[in-house]
C-alpha atoms as a PDB file:
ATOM      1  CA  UNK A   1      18.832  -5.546 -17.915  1.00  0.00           C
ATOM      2  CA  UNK A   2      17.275  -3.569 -15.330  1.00  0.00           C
ATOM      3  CA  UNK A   3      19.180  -4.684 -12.942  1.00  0.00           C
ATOM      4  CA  UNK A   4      22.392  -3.757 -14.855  1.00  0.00           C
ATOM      5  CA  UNK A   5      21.725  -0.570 -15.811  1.00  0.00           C
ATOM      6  CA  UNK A   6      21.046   0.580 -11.862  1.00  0.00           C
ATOM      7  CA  UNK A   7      24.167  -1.272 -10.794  1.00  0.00           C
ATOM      8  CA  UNK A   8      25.679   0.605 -14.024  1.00  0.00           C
ATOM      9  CA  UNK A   9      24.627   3.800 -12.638  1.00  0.00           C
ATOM     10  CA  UNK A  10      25.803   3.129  -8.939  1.00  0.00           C
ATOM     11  CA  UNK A  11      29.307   1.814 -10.005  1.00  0.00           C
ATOM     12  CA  UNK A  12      29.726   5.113 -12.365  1.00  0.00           C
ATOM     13  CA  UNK A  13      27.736   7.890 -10.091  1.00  0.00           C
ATOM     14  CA  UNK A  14      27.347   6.141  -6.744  1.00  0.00           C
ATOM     15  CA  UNK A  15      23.604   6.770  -6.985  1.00  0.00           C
ATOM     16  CA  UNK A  16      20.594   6.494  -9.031  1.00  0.00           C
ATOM     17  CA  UNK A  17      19.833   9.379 -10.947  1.00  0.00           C
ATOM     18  CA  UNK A  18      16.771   9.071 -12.053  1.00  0.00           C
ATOM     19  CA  UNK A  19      13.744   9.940  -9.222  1.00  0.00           C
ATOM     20  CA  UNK A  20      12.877   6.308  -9.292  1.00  0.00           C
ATOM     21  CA  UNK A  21      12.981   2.572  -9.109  1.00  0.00           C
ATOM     22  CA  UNK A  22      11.559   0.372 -11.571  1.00  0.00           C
ATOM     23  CA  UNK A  23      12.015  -3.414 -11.358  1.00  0.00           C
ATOM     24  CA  UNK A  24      10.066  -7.282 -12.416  1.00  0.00           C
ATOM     25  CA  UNK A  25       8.268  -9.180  -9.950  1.00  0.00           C
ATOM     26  CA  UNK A  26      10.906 -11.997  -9.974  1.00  0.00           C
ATOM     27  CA  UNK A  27       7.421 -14.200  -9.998  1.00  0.00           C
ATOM     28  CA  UNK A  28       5.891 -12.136 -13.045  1.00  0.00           C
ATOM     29  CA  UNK A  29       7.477 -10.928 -15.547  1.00  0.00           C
ATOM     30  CA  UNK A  30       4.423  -9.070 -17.098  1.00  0.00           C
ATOM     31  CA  UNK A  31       4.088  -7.015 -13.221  1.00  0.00           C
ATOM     32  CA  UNK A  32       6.762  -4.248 -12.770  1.00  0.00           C
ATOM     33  CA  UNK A  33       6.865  -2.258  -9.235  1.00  0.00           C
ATOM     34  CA  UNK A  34       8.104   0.850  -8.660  1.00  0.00           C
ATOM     35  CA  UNK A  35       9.473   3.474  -5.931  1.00  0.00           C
ATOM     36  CA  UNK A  36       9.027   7.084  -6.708  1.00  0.00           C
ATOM     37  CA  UNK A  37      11.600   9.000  -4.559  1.00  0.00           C
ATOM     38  CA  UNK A  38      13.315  12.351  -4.365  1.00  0.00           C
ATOM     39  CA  UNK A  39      10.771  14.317  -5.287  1.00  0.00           C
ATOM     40  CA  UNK A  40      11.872  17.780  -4.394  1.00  0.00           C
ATOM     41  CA  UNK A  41       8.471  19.018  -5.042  1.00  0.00           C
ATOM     42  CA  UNK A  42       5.813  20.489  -2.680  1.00  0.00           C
ATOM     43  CA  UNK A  43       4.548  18.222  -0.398  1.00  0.00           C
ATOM     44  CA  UNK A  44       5.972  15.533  -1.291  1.00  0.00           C
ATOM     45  CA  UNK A  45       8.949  16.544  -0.931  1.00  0.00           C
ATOM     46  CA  UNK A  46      10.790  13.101   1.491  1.00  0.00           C
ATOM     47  CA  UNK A  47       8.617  10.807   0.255  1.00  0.00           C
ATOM     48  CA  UNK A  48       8.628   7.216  -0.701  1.00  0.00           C
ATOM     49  CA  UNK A  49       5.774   5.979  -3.277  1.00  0.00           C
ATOM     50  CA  UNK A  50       5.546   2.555  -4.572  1.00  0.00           C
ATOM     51  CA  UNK A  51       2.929   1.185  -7.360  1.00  0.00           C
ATOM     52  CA  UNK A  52       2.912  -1.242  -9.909  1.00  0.00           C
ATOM     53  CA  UNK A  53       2.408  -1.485 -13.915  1.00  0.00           C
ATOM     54  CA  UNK A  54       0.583  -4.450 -15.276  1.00  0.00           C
ATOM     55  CA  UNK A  55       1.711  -5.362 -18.310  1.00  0.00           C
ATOM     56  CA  UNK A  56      -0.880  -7.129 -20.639  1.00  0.00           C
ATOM     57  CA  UNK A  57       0.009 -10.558 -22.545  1.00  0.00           C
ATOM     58  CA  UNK A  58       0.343  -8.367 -25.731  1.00  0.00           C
ATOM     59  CA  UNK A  59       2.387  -6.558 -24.246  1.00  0.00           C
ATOM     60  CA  UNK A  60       4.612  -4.070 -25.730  1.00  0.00           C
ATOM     61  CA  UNK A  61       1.827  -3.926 -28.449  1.00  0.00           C
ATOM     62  CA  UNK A  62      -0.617  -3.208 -26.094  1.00  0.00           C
ATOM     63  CA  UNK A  63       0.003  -0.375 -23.016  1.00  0.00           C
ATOM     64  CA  UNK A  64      -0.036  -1.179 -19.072  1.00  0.00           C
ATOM     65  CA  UNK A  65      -2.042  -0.276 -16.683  1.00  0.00           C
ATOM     66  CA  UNK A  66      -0.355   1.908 -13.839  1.00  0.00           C
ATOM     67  CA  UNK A  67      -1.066   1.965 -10.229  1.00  0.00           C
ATOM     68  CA  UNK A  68       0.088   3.269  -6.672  1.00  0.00           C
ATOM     69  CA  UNK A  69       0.032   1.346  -3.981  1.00  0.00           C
ATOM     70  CA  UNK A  70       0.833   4.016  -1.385  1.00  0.00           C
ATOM     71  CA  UNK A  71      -1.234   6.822  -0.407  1.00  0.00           C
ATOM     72  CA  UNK A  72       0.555   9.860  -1.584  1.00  0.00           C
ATOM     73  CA  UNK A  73      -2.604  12.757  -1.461  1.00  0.00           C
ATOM     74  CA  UNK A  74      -1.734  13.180  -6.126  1.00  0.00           C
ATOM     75  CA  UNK A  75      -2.911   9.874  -7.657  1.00  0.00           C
ATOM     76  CA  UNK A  76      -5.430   7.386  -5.270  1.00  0.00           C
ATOM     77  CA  UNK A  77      -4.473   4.147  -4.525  1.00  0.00           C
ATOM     78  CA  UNK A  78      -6.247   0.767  -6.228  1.00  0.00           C
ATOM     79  CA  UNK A  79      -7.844  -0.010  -3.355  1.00  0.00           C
ATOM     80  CA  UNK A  80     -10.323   3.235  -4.278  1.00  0.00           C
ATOM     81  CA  UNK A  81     -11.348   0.975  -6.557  1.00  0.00           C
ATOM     82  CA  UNK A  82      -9.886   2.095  -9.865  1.00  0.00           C
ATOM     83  CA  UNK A  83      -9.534  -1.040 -11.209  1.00  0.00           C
ATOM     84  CA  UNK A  84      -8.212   0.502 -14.505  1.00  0.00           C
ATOM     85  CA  UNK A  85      -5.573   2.658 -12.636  1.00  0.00           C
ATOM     86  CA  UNK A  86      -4.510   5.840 -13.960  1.00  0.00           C
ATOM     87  CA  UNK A  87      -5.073   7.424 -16.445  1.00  0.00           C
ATOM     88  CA  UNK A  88      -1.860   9.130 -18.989  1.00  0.00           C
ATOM     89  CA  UNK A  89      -1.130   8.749 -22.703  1.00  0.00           C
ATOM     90  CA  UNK A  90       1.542   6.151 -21.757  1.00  0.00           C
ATOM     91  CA  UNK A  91      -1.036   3.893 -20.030  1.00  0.00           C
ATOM     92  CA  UNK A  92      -3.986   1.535 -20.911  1.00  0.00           C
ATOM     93  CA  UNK A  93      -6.383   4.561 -21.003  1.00  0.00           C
ATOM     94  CA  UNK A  94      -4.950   5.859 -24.458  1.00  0.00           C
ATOM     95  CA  UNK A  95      -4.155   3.226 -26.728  1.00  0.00           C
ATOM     96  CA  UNK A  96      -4.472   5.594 -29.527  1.00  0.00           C
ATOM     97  CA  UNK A  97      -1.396   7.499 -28.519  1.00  0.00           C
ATOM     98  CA  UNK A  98       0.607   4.077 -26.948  1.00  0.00           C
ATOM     99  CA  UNK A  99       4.134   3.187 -28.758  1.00  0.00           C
ATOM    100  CA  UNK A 100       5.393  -0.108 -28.391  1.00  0.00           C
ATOM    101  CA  UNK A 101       8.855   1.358 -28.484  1.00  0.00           C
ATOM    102  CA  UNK A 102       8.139   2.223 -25.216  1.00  0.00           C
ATOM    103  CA  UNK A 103       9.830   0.691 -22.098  1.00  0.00           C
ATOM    104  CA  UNK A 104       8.186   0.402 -18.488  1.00  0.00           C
ATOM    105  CA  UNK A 105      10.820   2.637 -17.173  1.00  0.00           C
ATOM    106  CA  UNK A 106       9.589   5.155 -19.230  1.00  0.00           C
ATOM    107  CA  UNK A 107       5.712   4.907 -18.176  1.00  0.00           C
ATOM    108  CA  UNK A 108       7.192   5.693 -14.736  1.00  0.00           C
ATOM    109  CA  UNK A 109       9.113   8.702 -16.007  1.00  0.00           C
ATOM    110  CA  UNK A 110       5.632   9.762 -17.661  1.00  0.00           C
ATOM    111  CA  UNK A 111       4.221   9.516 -14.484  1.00  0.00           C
ATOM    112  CA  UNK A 112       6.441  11.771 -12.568  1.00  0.00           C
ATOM    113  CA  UNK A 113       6.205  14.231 -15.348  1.00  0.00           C
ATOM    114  CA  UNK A 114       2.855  14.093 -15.044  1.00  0.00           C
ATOM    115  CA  UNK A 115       2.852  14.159 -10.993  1.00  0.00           C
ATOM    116  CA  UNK A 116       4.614  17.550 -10.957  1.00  0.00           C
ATOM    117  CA  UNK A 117       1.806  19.085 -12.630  1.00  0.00           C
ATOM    118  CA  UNK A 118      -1.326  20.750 -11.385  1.00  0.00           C
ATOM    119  CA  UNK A 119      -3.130  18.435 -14.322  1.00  0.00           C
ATOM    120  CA  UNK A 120      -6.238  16.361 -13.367  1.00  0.00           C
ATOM    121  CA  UNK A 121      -7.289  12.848 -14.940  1.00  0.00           C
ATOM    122  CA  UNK A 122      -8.826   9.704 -13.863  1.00  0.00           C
ATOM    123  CA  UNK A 123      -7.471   8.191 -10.860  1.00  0.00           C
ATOM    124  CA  UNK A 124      -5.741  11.300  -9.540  1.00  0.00           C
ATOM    125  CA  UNK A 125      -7.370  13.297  -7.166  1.00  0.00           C
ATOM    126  CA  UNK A 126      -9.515  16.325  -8.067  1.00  0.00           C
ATOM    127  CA  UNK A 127      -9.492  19.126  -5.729  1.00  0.00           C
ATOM    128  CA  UNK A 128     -11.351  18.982  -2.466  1.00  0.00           C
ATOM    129  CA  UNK A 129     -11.902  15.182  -3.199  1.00  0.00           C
ATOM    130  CA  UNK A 130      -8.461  14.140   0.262  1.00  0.00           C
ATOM    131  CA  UNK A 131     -10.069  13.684   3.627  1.00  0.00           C
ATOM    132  CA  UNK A 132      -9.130  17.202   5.522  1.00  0.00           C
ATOM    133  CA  UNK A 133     -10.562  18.172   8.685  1.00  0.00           C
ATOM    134  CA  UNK A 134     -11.232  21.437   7.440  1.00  0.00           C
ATOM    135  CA  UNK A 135     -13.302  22.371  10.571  1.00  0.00           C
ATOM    136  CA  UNK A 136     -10.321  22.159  12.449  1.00  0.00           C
ATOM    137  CA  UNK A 137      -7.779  24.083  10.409  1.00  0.00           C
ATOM    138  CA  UNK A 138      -6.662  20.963   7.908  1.00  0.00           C
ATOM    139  CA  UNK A 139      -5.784  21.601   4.353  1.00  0.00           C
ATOM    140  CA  UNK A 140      -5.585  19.073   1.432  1.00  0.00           C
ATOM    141  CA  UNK A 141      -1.723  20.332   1.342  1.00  0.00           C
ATOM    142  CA  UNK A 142      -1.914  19.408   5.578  1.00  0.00           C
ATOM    143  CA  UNK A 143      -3.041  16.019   4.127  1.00  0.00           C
ATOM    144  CA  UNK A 144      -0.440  15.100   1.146  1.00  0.00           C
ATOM    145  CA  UNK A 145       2.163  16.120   3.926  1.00  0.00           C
ATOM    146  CA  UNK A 146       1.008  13.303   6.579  1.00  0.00           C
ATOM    147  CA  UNK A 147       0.805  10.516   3.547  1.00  0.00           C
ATOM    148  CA  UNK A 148       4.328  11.475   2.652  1.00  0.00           C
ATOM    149  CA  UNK A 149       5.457  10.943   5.794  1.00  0.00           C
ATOM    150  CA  UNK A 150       3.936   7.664   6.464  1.00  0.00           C
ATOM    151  CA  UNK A 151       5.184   6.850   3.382  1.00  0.00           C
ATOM    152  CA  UNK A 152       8.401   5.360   3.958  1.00  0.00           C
ATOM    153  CA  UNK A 153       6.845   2.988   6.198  1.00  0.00           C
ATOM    154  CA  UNK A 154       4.184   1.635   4.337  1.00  0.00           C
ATOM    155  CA  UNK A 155       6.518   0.920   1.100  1.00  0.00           C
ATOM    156  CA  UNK A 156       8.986  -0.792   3.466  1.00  0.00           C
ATOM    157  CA  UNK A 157       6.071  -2.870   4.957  1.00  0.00           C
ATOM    158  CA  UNK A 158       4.823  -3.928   1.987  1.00  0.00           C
ATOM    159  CA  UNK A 159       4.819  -7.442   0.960  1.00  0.00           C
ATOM    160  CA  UNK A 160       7.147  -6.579  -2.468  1.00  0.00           C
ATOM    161  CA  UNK A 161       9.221  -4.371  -1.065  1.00  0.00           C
ATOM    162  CA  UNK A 162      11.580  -7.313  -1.055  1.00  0.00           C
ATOM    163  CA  UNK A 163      12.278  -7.055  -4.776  1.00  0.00           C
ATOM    164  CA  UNK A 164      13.959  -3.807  -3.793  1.00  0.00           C
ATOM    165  CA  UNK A 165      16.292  -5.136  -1.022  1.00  0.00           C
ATOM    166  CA  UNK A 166      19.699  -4.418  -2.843  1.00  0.00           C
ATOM    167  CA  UNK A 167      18.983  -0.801  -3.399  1.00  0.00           C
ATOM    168  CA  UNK A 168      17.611   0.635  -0.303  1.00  0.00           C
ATOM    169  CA  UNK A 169      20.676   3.038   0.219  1.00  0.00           C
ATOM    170  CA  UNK A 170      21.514   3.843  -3.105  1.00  0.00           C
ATOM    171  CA  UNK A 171      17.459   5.262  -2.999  1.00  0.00           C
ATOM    172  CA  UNK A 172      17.774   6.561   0.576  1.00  0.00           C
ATOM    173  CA  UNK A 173      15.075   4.761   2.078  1.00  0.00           C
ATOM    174  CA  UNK A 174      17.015   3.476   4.692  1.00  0.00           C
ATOM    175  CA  UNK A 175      16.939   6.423   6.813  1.00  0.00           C
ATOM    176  CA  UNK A 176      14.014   8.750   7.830  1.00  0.00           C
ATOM    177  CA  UNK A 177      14.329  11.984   6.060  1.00  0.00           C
ATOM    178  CA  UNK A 178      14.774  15.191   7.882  1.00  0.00           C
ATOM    179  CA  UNK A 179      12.793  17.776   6.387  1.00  0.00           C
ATOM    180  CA  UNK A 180      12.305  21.094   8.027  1.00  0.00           C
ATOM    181  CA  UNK A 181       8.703  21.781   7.129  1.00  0.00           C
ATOM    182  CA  UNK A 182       7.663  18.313   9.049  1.00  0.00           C
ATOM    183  CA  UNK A 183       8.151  19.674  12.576  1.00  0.00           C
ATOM    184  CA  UNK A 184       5.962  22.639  11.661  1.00  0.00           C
ATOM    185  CA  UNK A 185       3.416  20.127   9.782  1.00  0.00           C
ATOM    186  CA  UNK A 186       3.583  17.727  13.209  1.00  0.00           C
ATOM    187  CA  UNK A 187       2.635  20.438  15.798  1.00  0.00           C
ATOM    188  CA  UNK A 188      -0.413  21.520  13.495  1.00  0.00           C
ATOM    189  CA  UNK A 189      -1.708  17.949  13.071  1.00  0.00           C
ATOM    190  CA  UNK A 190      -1.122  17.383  16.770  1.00  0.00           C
ATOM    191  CA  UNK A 191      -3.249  20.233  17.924  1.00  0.00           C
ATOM    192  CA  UNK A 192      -5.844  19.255  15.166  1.00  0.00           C
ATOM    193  CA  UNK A 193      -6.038  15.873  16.975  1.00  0.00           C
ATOM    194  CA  UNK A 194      -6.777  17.426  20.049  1.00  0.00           C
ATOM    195  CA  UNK A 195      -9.268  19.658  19.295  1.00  0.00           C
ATOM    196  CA  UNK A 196     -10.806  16.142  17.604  1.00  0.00           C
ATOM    197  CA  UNK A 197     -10.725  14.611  20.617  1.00  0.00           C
ATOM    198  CA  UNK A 198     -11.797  17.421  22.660  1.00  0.00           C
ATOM    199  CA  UNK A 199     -15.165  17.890  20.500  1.00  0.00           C
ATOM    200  CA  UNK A 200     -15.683  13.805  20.872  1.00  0.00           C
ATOM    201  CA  UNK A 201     -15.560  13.965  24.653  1.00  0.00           C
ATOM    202  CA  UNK A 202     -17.741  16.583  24.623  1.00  0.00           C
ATOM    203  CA  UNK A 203     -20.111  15.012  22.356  1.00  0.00           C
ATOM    204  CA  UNK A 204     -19.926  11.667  24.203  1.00  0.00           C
ATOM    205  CA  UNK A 205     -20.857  13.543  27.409  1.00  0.00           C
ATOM    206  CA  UNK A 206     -23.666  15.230  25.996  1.00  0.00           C
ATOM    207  CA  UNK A 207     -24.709  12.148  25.122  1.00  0.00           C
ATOM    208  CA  UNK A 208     -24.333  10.824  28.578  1.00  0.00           C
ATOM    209  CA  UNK A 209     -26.482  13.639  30.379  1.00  0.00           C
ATOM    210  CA  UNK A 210     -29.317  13.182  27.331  1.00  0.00           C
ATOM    211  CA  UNK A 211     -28.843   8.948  28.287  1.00  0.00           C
ATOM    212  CA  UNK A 212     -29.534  10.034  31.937  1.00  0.00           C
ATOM    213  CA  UNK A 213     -32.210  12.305  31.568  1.00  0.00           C
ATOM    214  CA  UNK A 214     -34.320   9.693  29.651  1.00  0.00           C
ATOM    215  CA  UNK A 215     -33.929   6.968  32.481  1.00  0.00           C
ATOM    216  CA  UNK A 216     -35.576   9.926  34.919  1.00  0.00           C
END
């Protein structure tokens, strides 16, 4: 039915029109994956985010579990080690507020309404929690920008990405997005990465010349 209602949607539109994805593991029928896309929003703005939702054995009367599988600098990854992924009122989290009514195409619309929001919950990141090199000039916006472009990449690399073969043009992912504000973004991280490199071989050497001095 998925299926049908994407080819539906191409055949009528010639595109998807919805900012995502959303289809079975052909192997599991209880695992849905996902590609978040078009997201004309901020940083993310090019990118190409893929997670899953693991559906329980009672499911629809119980809710999923949702998780991304691509670093994307809003929600972290299950290899952070959220094992309960993240946490919305359309997910396991809230069971309270879960209605089996629900379908798993709209957890994923749940998530992107949630995504373009400045909102904080478990298994998103808080602020000041990315990795910037703020010594150097980096900014947690710096940092979204250089997951969404290795985005593309990593969703096409990964090992379900397969599931998604038939609809790689009608989501764009076939070609690397040109986005003005990357060439900008590129020159800053490059210059970061020098001065990085500069302070290490300057380190290093200073450890060389204290090395030397102790063999005197």
């Amino acid at each position: 039915m998925a299926r049908k209602d994407y080819d539906m949607q191409l055949k009528k539109k010639g595109k998807i029109e919805d900012c995502f994805i959303c289809l079975p593991d052909p192997d599991d029928v209880y695992t849905w994956y996902f590609i978040i896309f078009g997201l004309d929003y901020k940083e993310y703005n090019g990118g190409f985010y893929m997670g899953k939702i693991l559906c329980p054995p009672e499911y629809p009367a119980k809710a999923p579990k949702i998780y991304m599988l691509v670093d994307n600098g809003r929600f972290k990854t299950d290899k952070n080690g959220y094992a309960d992924g993240i946490c919305l009122s359309v997910s396991f989290y809230h069971p309270e507020s879960w209605n089996p009514v629900w379908k798993v195409n709209q957890i994923v619309i749940g998530l992107v309404s949630f995504w373009l929001t400045e909102e904080s919950t478990a298994g998103a990141f808080y602020k000041g929690e990315l990795p910037f090199r703020n010594t150097y000039g980096e900014t947690e916006s710096d940092v979204r920008m250089t997951y969404t472009k290795n985005s593309r990449e990593t969703t096409l690399n990964h090992d379900k990405f397969a599931i998604f073969k038939d609809y790689v043009e009608a989501i764009g992912i076939n070609q690397v997005p040109e986005i003005d504000s990357w060439k900008a973004h590129s020159a800053k991280i490059a210059e970061i990465d020098e001065k990085v490199a500069e302070k290490k071989r300057a380190d290093d050497e200073k450890r060389r010349i204290a090395e030397e001095k102790k063999k005197q």
